[in-house]
C-alpha atoms as a PDB file:
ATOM      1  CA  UNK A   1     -31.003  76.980  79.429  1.00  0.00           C
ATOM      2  CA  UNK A   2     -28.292  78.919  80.862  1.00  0.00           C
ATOM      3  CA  UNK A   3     -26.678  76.902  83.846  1.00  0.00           C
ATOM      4  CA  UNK A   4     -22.817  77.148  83.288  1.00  0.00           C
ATOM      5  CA  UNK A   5     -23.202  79.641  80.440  1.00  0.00           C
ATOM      6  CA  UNK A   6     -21.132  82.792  82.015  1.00  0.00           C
ATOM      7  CA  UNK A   7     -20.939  85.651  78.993  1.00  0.00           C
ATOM      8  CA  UNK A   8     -19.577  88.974  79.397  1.00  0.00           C
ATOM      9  CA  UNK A   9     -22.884  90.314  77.625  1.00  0.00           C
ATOM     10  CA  UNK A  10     -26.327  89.358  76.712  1.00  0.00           C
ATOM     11  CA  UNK A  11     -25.456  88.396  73.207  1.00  0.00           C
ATOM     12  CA  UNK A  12     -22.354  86.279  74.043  1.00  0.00           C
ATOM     13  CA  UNK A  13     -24.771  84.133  76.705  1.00  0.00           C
ATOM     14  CA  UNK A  14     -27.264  83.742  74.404  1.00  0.00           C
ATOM     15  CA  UNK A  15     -25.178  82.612  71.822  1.00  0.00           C
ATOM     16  CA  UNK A  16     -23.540  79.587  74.270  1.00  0.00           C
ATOM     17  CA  UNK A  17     -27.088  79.323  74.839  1.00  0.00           C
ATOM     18  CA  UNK A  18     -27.704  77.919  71.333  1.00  0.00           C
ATOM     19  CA  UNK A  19     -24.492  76.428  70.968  1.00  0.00           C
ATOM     20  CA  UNK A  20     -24.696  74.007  74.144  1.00  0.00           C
ATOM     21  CA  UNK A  21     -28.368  73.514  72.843  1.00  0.00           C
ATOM     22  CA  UNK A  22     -26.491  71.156  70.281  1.00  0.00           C
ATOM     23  CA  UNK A  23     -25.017  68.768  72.623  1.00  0.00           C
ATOM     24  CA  UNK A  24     -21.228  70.641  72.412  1.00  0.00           C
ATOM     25  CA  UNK A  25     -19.405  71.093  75.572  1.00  0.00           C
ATOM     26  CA  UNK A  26     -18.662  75.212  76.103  1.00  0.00           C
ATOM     27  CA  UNK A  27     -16.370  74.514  78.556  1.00  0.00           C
ATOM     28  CA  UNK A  28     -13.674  74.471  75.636  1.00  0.00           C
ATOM     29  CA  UNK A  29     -14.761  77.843  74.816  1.00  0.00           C
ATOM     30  CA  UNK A  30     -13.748  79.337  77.801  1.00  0.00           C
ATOM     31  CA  UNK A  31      -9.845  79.082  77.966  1.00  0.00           C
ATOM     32  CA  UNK A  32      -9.502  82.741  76.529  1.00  0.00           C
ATOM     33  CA  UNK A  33     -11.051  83.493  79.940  1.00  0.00           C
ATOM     34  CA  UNK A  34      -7.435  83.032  81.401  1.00  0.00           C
ATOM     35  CA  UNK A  35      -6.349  86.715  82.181  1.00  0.00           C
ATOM     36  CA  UNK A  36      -3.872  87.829  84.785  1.00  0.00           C
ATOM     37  CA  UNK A  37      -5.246  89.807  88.167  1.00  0.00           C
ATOM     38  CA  UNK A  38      -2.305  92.090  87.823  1.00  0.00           C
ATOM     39  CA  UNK A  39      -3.333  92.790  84.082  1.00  0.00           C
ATOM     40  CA  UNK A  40      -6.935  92.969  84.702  1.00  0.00           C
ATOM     41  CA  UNK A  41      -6.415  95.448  87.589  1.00  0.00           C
ATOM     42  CA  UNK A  42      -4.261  97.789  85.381  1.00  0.00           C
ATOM     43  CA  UNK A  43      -6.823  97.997  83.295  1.00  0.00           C
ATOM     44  CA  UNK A  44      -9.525  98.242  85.725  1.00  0.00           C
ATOM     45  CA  UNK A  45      -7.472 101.032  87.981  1.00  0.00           C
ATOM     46  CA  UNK A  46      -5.496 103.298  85.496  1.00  0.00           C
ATOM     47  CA  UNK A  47      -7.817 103.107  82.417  1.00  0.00           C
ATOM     48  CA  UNK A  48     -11.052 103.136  84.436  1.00  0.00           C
ATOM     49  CA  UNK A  49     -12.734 100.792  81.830  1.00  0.00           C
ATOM     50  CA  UNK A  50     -16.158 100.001  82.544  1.00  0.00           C
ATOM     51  CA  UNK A  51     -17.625  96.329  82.526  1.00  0.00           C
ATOM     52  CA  UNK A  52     -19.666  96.762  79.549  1.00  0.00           C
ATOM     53  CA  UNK A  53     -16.933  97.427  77.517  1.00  0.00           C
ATOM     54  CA  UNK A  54     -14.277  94.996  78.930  1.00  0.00           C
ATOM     55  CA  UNK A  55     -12.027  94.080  75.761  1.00  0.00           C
ATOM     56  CA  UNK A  56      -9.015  92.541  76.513  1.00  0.00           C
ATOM     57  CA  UNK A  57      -9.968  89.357  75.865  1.00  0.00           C
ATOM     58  CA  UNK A  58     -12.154  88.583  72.578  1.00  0.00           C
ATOM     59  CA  UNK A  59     -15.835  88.068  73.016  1.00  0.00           C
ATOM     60  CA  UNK A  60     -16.362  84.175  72.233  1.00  0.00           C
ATOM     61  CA  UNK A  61     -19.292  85.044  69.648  1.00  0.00           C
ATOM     62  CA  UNK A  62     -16.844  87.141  67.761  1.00  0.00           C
ATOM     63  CA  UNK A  63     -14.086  84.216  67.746  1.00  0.00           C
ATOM     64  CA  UNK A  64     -16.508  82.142  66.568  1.00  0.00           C
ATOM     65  CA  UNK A  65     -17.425  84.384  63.991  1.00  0.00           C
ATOM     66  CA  UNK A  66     -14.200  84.825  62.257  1.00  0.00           C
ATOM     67  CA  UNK A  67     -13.936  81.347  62.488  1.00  0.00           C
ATOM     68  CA  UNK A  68     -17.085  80.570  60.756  1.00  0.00           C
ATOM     69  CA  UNK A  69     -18.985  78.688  63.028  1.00  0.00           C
ATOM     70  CA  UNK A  70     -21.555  81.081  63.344  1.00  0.00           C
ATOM     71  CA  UNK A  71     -22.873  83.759  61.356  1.00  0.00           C
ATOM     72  CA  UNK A  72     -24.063  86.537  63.266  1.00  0.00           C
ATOM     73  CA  UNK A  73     -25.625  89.791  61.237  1.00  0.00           C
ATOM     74  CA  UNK A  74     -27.389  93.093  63.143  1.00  0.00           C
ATOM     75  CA  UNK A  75     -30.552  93.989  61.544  1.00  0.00           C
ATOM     76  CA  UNK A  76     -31.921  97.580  62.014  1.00  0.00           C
ATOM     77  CA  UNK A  77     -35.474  97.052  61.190  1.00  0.00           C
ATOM     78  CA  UNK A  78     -38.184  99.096  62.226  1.00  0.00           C
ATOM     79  CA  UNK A  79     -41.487  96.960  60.661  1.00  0.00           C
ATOM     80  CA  UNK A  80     -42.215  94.767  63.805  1.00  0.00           C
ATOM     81  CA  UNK A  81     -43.643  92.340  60.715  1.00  0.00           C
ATOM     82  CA  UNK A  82     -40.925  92.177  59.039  1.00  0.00           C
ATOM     83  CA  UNK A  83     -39.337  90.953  61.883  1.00  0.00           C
ATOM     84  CA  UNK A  84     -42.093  88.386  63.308  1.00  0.00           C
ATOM     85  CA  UNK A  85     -41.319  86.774  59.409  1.00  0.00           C
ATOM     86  CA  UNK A  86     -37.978  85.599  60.330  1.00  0.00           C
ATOM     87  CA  UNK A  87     -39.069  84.304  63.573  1.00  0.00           C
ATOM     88  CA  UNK A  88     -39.375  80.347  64.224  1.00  0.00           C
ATOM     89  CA  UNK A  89     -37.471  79.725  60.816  1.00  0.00           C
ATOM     90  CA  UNK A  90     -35.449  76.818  60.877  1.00  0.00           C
ATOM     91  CA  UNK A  91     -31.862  78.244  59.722  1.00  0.00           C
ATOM     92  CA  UNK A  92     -31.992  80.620  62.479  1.00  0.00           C
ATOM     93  CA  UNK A  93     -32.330  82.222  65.650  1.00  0.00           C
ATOM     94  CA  UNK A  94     -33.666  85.900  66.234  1.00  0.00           C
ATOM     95  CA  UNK A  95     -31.922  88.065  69.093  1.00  0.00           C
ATOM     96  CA  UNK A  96     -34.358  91.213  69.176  1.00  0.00           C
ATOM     97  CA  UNK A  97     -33.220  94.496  70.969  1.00  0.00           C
ATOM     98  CA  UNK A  98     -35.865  95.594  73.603  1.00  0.00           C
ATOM     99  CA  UNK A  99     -36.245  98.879  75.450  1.00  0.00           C
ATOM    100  CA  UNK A 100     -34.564  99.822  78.689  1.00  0.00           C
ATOM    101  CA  UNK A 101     -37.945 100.443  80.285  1.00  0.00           C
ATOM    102  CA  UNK A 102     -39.102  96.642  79.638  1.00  0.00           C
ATOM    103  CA  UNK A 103     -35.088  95.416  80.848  1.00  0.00           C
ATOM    104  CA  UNK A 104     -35.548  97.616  83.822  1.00  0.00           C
ATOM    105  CA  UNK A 105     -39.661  96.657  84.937  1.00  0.00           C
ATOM    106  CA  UNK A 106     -40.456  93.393  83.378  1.00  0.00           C
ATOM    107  CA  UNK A 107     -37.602  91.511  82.988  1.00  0.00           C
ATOM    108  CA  UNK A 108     -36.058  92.865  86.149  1.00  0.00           C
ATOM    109  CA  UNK A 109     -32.607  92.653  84.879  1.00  0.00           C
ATOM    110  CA  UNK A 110     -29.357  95.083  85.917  1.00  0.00           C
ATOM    111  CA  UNK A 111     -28.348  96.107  81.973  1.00  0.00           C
ATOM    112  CA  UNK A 112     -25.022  97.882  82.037  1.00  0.00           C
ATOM    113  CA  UNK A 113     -25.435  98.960  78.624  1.00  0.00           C
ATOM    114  CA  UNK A 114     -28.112 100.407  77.037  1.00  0.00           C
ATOM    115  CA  UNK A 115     -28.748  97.647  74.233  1.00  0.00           C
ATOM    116  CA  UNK A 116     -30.190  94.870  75.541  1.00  0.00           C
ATOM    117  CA  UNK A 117     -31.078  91.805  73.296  1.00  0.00           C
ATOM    118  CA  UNK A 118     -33.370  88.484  74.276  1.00  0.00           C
ATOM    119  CA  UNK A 119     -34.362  85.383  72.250  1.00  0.00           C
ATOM    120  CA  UNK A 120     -37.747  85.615  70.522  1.00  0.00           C
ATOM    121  CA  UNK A 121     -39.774  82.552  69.455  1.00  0.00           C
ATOM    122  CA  UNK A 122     -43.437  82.125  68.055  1.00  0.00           C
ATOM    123  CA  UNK A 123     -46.022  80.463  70.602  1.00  0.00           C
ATOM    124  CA  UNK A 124     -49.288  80.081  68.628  1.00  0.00           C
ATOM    125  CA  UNK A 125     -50.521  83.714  68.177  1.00  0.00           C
ATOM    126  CA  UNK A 126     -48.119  84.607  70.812  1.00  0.00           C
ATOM    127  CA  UNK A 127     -44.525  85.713  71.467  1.00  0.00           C
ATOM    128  CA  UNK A 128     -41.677  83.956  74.300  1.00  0.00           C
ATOM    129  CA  UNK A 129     -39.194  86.083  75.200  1.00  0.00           C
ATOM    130  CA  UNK A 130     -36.360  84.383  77.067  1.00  0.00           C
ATOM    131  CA  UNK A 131     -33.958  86.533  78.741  1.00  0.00           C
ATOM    132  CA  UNK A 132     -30.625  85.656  80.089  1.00  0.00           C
ATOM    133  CA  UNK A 133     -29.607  86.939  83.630  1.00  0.00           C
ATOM    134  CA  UNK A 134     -32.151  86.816  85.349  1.00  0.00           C
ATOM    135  CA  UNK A 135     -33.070  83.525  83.225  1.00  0.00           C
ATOM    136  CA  UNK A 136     -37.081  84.450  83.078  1.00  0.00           C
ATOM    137  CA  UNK A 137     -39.429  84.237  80.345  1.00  0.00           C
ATOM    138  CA  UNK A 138     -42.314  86.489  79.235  1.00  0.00           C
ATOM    139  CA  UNK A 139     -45.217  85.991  76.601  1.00  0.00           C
ATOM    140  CA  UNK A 140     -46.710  89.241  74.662  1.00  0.00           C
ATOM    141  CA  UNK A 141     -48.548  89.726  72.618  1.00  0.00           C
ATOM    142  CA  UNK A 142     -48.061  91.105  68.795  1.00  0.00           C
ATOM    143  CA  UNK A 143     -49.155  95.132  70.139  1.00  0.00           C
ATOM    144  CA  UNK A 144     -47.446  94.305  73.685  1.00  0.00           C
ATOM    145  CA  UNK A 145     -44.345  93.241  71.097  1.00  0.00           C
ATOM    146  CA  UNK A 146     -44.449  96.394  69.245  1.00  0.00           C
ATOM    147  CA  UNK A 147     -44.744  98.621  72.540  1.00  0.00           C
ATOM    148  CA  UNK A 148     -41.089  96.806  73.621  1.00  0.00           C
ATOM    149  CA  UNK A 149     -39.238  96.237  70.466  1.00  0.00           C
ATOM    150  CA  UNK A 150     -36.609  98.535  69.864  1.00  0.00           C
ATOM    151  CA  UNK A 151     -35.722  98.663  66.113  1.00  0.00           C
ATOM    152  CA  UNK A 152     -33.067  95.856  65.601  1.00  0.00           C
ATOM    153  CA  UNK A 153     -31.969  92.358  65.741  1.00  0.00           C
ATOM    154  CA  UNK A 154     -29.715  89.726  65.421  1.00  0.00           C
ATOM    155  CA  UNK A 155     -30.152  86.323  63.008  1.00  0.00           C
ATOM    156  CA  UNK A 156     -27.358  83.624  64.291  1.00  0.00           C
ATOM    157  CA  UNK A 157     -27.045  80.764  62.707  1.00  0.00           C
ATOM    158  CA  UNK A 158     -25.014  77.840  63.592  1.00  0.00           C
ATOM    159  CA  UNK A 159     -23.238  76.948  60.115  1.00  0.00           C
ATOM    160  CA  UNK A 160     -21.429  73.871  61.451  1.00  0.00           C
ATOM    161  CA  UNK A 161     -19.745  72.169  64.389  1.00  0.00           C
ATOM    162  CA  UNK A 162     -16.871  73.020  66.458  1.00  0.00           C
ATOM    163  CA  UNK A 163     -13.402  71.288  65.322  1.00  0.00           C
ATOM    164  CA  UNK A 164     -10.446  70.341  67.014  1.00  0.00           C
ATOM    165  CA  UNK A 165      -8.705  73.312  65.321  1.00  0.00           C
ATOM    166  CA  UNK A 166     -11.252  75.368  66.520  1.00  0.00           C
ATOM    167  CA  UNK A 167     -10.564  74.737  69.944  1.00  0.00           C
ATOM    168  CA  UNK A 168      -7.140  75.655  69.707  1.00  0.00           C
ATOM    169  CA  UNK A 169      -8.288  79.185  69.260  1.00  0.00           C
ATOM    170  CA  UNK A 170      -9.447  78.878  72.824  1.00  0.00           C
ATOM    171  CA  UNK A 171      -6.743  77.690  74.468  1.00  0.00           C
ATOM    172  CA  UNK A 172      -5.019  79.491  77.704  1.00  0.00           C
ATOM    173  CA  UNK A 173      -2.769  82.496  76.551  1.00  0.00           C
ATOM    174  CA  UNK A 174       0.891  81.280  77.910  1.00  0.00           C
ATOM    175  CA  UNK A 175       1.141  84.955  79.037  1.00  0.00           C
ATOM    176  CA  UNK A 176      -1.157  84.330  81.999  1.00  0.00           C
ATOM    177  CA  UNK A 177       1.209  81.827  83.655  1.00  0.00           C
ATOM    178  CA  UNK A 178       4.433  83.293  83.039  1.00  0.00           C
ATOM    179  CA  UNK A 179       2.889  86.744  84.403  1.00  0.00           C
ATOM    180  CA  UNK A 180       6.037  89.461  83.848  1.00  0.00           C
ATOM    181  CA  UNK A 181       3.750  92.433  85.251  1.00  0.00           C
ATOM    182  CA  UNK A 182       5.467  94.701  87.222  1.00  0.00           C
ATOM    183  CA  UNK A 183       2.510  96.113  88.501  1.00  0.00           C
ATOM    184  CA  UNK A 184       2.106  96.134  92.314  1.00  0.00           C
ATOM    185  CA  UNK A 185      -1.262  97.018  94.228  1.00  0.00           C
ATOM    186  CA  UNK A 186      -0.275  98.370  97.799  1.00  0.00           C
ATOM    187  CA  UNK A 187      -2.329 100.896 100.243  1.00  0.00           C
ATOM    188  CA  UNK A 188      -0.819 103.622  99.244  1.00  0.00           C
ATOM    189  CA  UNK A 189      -1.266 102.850  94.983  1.00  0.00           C
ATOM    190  CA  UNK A 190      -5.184 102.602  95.922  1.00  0.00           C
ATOM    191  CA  UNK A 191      -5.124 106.204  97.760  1.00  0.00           C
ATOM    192  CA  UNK A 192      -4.027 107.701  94.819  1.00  0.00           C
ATOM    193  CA  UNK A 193      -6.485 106.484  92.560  1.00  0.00           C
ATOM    194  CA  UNK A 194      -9.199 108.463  91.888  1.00  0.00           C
ATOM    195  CA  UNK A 195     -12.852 106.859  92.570  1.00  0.00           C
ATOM    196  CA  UNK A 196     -11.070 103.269  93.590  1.00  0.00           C
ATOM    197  CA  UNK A 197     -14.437 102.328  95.161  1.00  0.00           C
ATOM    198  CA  UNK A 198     -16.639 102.090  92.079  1.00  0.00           C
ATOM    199  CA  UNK A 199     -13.238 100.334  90.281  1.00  0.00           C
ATOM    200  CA  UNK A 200     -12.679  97.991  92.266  1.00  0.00           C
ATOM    201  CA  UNK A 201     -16.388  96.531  92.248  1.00  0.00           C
ATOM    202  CA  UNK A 202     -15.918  96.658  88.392  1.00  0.00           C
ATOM    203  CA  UNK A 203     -12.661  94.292  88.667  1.00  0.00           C
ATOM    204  CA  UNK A 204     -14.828  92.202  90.990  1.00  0.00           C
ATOM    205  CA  UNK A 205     -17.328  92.108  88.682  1.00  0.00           C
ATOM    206  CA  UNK A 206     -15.411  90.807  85.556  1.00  0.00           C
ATOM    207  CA  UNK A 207     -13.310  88.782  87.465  1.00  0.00           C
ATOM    208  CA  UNK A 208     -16.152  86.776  88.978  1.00  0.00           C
ATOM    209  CA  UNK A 209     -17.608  86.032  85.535  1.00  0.00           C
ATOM    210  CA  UNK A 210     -14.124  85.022  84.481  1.00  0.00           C
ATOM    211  CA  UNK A 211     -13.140  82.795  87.334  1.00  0.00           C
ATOM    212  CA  UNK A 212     -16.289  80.637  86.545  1.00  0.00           C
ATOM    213  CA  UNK A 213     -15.205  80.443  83.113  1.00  0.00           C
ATOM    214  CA  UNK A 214     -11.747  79.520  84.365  1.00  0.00           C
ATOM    215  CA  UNK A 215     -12.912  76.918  86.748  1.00  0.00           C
ATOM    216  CA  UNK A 216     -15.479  75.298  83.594  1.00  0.00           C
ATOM    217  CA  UNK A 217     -12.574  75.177  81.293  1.00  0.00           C
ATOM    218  CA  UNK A 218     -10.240  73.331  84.216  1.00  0.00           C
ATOM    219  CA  UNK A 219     -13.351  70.994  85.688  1.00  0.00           C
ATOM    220  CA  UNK A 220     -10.947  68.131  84.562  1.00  0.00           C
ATOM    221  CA  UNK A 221      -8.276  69.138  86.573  1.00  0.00           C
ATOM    222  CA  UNK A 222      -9.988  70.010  89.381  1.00  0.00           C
ATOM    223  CA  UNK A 223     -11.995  68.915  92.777  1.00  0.00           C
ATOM    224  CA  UNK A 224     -15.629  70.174  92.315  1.00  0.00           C
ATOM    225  CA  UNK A 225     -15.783  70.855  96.526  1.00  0.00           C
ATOM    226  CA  UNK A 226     -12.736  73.178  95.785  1.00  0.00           C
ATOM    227  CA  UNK A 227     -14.518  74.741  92.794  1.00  0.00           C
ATOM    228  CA  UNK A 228     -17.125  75.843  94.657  1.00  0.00           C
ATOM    229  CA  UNK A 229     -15.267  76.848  97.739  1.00  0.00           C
ATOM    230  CA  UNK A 230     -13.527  79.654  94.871  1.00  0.00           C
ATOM    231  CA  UNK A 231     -16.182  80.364  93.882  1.00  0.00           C
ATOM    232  CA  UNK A 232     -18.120  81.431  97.025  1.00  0.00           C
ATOM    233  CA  UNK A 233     -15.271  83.030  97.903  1.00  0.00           C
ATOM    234  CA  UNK A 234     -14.842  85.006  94.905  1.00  0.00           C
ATOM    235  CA  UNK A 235     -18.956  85.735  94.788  1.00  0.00           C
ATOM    236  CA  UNK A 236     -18.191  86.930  98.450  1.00  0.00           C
ATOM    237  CA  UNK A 237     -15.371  89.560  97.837  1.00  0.00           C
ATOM    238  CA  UNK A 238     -17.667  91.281  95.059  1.00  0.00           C
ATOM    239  CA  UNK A 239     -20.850  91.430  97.415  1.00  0.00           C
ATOM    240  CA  UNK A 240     -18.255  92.903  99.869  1.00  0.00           C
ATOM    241  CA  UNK A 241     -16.930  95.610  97.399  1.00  0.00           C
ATOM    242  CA  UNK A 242     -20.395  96.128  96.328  1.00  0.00           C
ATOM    243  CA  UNK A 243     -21.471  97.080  99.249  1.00  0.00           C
ATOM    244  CA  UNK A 244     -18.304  99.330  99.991  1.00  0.00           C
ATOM    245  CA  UNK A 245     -18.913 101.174  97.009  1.00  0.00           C
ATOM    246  CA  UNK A 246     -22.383 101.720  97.897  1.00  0.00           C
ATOM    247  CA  UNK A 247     -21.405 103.188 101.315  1.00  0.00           C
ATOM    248  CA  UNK A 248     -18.413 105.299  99.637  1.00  0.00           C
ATOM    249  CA  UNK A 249     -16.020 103.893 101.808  1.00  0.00           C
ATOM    250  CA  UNK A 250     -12.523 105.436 101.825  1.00  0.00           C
ATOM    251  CA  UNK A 251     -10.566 103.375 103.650  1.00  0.00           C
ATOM    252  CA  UNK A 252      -8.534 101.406 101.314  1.00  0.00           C
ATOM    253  CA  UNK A 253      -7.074  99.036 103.871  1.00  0.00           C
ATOM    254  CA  UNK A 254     -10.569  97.270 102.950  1.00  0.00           C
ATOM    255  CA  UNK A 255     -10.036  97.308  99.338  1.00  0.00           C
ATOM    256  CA  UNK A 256      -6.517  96.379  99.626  1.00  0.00           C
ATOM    257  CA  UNK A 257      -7.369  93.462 101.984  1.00  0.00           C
ATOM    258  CA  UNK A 258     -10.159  92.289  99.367  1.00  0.00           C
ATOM    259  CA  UNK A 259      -7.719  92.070  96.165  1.00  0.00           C
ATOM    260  CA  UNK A 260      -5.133  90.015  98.514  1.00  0.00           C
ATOM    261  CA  UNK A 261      -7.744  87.544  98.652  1.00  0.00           C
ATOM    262  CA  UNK A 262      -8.154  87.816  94.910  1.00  0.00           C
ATOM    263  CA  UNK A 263      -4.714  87.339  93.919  1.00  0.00           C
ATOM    264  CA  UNK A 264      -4.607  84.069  96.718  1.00  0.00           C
ATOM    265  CA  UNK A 265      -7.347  82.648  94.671  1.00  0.00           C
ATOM    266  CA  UNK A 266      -5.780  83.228  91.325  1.00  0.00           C
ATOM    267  CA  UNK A 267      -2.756  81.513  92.813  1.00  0.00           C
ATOM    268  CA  UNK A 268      -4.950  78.403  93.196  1.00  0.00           C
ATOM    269  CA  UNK A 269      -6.369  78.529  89.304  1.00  0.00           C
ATOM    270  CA  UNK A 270      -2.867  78.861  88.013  1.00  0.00           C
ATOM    271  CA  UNK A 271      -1.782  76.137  89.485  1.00  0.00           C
ATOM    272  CA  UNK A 272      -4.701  74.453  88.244  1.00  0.00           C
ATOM    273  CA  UNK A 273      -3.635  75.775  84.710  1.00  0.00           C
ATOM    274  CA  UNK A 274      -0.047  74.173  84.571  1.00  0.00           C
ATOM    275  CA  UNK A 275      -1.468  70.695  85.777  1.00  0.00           C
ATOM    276  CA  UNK A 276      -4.097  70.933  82.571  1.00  0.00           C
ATOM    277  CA  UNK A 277      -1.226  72.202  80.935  1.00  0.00           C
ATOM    278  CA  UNK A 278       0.871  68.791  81.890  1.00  0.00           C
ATOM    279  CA  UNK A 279      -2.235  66.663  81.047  1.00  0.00           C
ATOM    280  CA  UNK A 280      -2.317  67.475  77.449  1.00  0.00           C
END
């Protein structure tokens, strides 16, 4: 349900979740995936901003719901009945909020933030919860649903199709190719910055996520064995600064030799970029 859906948050995978469901190819939605290392670092270094509330680019359910391909409406509802009534109905889908100790023991799942939201359908007298990452899927129970249920929810609905105009909303920014940053990342700017560790593995977090986005939207453009060699490569350097933020490792030659790598591999995916650029 979720293979080459790569959201920045629970709702924005299940939402590309339900869109691919209906035969329409995400990959288009991904070109607003096409940020700059340089810019991204900034961010990541200076400002300190945390994963789970990355923002400089738009979240795709949020494009999609100014554009009115979606409707997507929080519900703050504490009658677990009134909430099993809008389940299964045909016009929509129901995104329920569960508690952190059910994310964190049952579905097994790292949650950054504190809301968490699966997709909850009606099996017989039962209850299938399917979460995204990791992709697993529980039954309850209506009192094991009540015990987990944490007071909201979100109806989507899919009002109509994706157009040709749509997809122009999602095309790549011409900012990321002509990069004017005069930002540089040596040694000696990571020694200054305070906690670079646990930044660093946030950069390689978001940039991992966004370089398979990158490499969906450019699969035309592209060698698939090349693909994958970026992205083991890119899966590699955050396991690496994972586990040097886990050790509290000061020496930043390490870091500093880890975002080299990074900004060889964006060199590859921009150069990817101008060819799809040239082929349309």
């Amino acid at each position: 349900m979720f293979e080459n859906i790569y959201g920045l948050s629970c709702v924005e995978n299940q939402v590309l979740a339900q869109i691919k469901s209906s035969e329409t190819d995400i990959s288009v939605l991904y070109g607003t995936s096409f940020i700059g290392v340089k810019e991204l670092l900034l961010s990541m270094l200076s400002e300190g901003i945390k994963p789970e509330y990355f923002s400089l680019i738009p979240r795709i359910h949020d494009t999609l719901k100014q554009l009115g391909v979606i409707s997507l409406e929080l519900v703050h509802e504490d009658d677990i009945n009134k909430v099993i009534e809008n389940i299964n109905l045909p016009e929509h889908k129901l995104l329920v909020k569960v508690k952190s100790d059910f994310v964190k023991n049952r579905l097994f799942a790292r949650g950054l933030r504190s809301d968490h939201y699966i997709l909850i359908e009606k099996e017989n007298d039962c209850f299938k919860l399917t979460n995204d990452i990791p992709e697993t899927i529980i039954v309850l129970n209506k009192k094991e649903l009540e015990e987990v249920y944490d007071s909201s929810c979100f109806i989507l609905k899919i009002l109509r199709d994706l157009t040709d105009t749509d997809k122009q909303h999602f095309e790549i920014r011409p900012e990321y190719i002509n990069d004017n940053i005069s930002f540089e990342i040596t040694e000696e700017n990571l020694e200054s910055i305070l906690d670079p560790g646990i930044k660093i593995r946030n950069f390689f977090w978001i940039y991992k996520t966004l370089l398979y986005r990158q490499t969906e939207f450019l699969s035309a453009v592209s060698e698939p064995a090349a693909i994958e060699e970026k992205r083991d490569a890119i899966s590699n350097l955050f396991a690496q600064a994972e586990y040097l933020n886990l050790k509290k490792y000061a020496d930043c030659s390490k870091y500093f030799m880890l975002l080299s790598e990074a900004f060889k591999i964006e060199d590859y995916i921009k150069t990817l970029a101008i060819k799809f650029g040239d082929k349309i």
